[in-house]
Protein backbone atom coordinates (compact mmCIF):
# COMPACT_ATOMS: atom_id res chain seq x y z
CA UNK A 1 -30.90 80.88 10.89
CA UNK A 2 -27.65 78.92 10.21
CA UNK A 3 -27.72 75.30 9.38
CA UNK A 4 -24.99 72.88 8.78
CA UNK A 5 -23.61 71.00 5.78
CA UNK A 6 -21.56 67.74 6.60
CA UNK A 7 -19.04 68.03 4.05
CA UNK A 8 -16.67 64.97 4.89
CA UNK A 9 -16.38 61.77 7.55
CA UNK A 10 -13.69 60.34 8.47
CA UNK A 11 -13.03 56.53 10.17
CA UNK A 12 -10.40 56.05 12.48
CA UNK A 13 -8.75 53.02 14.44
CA UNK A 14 -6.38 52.91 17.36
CA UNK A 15 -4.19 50.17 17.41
CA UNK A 16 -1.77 49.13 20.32
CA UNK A 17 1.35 48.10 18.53
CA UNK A 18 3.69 46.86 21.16
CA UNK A 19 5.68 48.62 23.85
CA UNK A 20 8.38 50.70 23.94
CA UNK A 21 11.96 50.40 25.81
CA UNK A 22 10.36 51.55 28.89
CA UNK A 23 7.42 49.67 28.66
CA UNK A 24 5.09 51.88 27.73
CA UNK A 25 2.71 51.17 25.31
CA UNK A 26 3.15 52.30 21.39
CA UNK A 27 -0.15 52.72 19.28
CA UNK A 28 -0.80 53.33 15.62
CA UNK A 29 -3.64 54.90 13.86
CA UNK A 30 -5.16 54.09 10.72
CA UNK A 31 -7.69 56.89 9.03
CA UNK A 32 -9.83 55.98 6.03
CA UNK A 33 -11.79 58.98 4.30
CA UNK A 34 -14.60 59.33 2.38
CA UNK A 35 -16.92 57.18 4.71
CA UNK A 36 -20.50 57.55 4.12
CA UNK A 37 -22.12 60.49 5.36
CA UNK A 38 -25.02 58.94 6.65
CA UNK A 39 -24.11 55.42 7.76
CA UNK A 40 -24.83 54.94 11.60
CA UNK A 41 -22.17 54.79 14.36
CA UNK A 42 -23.40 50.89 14.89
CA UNK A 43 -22.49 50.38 11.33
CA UNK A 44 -19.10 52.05 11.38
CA UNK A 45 -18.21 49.94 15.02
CA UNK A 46 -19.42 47.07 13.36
CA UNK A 47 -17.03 47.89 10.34
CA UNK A 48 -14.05 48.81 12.32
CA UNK A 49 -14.59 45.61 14.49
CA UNK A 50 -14.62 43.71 11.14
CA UNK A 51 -10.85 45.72 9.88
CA UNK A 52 -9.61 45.35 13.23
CA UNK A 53 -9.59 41.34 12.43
CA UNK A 54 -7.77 41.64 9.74
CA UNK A 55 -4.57 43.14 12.28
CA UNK A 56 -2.37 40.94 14.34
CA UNK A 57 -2.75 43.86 16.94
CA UNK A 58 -5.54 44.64 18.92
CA UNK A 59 -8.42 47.76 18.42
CA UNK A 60 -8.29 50.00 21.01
CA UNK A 61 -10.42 52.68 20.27
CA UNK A 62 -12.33 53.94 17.22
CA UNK A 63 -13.10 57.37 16.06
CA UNK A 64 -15.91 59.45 13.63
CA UNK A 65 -14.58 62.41 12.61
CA UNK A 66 -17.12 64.96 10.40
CA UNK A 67 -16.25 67.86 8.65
CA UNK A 68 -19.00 70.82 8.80
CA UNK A 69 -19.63 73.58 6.52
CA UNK A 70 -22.13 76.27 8.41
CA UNK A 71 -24.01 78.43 5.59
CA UNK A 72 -26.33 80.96 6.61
């Protein structure tokens, strides 16, 4: 049977920048790597909550993103 190996993880947070000449909405993304492969999605909200401070714009959304190997 084949099983999967989490190889990498990924943080990511959505930031609403300002808006453009039209008034729509701009947003920027900022990725860090190498987050824990274990750590629970509480723990990285509770993380990207505490970054999200540290910007003058606001957190829109934040993302997990894990990397699988599949051996068999």
């Amino acid at each position: 049977m084949a099983e999967t190996m989490i190889l990498d993880s990924k943080l990511k947070i959505l930031f609403e920048i300002g808006l453009n000449e039209k008034g729509e909405p701009l947003y920027k993304a900022k990725t860090y790597n190498n987050i824990d492969k274990n750590v629970t999605a509480d723990k990285l909200f509770e993380t990207a909550q505490a970054l999200g401070q540290l910007s003058i714009y606001p957190v829109l959304g934040v993302e997990r993103t894990d990397s699988f190997e599949i051996v068999g």
